[in-house]
C-alpha atoms as a PDB file:
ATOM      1  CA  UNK A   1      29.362  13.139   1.293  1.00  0.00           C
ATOM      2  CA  UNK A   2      29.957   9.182   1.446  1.00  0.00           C
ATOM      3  CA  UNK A   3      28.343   9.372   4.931  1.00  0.00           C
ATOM      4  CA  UNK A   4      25.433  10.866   3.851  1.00  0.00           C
ATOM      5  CA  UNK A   5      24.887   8.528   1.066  1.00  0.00           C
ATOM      6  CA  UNK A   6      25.463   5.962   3.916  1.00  0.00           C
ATOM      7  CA  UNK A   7      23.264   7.581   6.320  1.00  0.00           C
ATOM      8  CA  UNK A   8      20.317   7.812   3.520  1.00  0.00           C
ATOM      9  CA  UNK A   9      20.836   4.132   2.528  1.00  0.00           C
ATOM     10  CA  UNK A  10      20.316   3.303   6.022  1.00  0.00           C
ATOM     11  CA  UNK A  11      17.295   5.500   6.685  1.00  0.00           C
ATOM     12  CA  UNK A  12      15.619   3.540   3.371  1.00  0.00           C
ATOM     13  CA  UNK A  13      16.606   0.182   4.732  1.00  0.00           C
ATOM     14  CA  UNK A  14      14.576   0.797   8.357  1.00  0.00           C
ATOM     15  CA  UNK A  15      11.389   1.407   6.585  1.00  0.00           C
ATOM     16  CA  UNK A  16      11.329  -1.711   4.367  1.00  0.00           C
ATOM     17  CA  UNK A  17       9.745  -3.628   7.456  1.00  0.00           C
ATOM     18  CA  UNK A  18       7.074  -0.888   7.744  1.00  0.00           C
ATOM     19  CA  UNK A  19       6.190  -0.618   4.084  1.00  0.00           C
ATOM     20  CA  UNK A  20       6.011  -4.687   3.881  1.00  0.00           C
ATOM     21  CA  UNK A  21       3.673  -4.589   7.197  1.00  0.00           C
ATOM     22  CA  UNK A  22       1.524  -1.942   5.080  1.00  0.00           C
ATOM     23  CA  UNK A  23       1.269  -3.968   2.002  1.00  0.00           C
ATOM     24  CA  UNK A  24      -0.805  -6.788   4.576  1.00  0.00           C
ATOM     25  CA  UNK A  25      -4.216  -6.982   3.333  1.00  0.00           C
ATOM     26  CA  UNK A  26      -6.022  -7.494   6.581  1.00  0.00           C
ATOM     27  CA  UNK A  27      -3.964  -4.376   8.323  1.00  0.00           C
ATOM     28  CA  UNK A  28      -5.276  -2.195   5.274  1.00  0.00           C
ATOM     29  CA  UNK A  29      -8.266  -3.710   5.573  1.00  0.00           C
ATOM     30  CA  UNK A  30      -9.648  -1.570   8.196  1.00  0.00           C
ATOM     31  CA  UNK A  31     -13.417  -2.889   8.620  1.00  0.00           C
ATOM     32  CA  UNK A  32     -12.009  -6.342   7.993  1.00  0.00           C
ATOM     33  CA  UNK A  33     -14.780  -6.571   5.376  1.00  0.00           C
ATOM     34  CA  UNK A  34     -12.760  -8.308   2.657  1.00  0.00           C
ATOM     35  CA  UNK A  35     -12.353  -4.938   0.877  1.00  0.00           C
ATOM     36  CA  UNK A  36     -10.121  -2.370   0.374  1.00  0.00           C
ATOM     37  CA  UNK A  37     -11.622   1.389  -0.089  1.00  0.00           C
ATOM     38  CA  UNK A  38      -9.780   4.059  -0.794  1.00  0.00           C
ATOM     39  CA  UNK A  39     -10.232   5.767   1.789  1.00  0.00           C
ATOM     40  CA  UNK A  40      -8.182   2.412   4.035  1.00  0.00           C
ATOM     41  CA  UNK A  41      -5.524   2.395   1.657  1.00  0.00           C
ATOM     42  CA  UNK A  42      -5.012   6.231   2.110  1.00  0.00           C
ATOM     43  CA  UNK A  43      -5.308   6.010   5.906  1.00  0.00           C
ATOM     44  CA  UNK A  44      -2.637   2.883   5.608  1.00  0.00           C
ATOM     45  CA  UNK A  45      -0.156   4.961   3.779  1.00  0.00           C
ATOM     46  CA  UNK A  46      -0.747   4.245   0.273  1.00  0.00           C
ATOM     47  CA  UNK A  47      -0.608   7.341  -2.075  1.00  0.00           C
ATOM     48  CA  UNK A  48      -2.274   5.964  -5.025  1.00  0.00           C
ATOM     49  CA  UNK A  49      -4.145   8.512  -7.023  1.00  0.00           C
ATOM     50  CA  UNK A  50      -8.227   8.007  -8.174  1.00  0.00           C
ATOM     51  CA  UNK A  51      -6.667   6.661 -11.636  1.00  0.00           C
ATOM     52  CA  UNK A  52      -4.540   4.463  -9.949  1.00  0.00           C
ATOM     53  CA  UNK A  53      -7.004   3.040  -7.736  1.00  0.00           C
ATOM     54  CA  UNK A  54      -9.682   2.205 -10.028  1.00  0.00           C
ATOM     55  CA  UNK A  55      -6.858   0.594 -12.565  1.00  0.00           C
ATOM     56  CA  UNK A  56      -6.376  -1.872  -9.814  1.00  0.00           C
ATOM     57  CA  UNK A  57     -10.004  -2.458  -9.301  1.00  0.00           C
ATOM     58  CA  UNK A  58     -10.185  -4.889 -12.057  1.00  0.00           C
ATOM     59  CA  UNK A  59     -13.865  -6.127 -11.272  1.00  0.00           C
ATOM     60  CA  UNK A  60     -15.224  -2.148 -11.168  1.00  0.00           C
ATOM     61  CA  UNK A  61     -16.882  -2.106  -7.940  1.00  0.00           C
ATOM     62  CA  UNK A  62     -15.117   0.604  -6.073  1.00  0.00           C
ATOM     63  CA  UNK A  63     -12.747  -1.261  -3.931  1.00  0.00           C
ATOM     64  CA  UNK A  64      -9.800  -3.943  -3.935  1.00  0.00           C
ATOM     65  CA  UNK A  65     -10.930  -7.637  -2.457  1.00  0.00           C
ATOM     66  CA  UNK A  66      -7.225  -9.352  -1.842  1.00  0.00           C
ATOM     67  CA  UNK A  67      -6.366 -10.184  -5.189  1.00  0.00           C
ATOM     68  CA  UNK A  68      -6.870  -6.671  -6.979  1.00  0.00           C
ATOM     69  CA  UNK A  69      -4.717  -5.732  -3.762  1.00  0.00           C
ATOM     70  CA  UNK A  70      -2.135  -8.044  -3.837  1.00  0.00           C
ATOM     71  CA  UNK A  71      -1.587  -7.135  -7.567  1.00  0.00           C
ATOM     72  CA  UNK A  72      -1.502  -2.928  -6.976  1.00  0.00           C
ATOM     73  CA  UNK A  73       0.743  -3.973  -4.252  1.00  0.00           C
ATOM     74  CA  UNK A  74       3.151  -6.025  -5.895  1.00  0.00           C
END
């Protein structure tokens, strides 16, 4: 049991470089238009739902610039 708990905390600990390389604005940031869509951040791995999405969008206009992101992100 211990070295599954081991082998599982290990596992978690190689995808923190991954999930940090995700959370990069300009990678997300497909069309490198200063926006996020929805539709980048789902192809980039992020599994926010509609709700969440437009929560973050604190101006209303249907996507994240890098401060809306940088906040969801965080």
């Amino acid at each position: 049991m211990k070295k599954l708990v081991l082998a599982l905390s290990l596992a978690g600990f190689a995808a923190l470089p991954a999930l940090a390389q995700e959370a990069d604005f300009t990678k997300v940031d497909a069309d490198a238009d200063g926006m996020v869509s929805m539709e980048e951040a789902a192809a980039a791995g992020w599994t926010w739902t509609e709700d969440d999405f437009k929560a973050a969008d604190a101006d209303g206009d249907g996507s994240l610039n890098a401060e809306e992101f940088a906040a969801a992100a965080g």
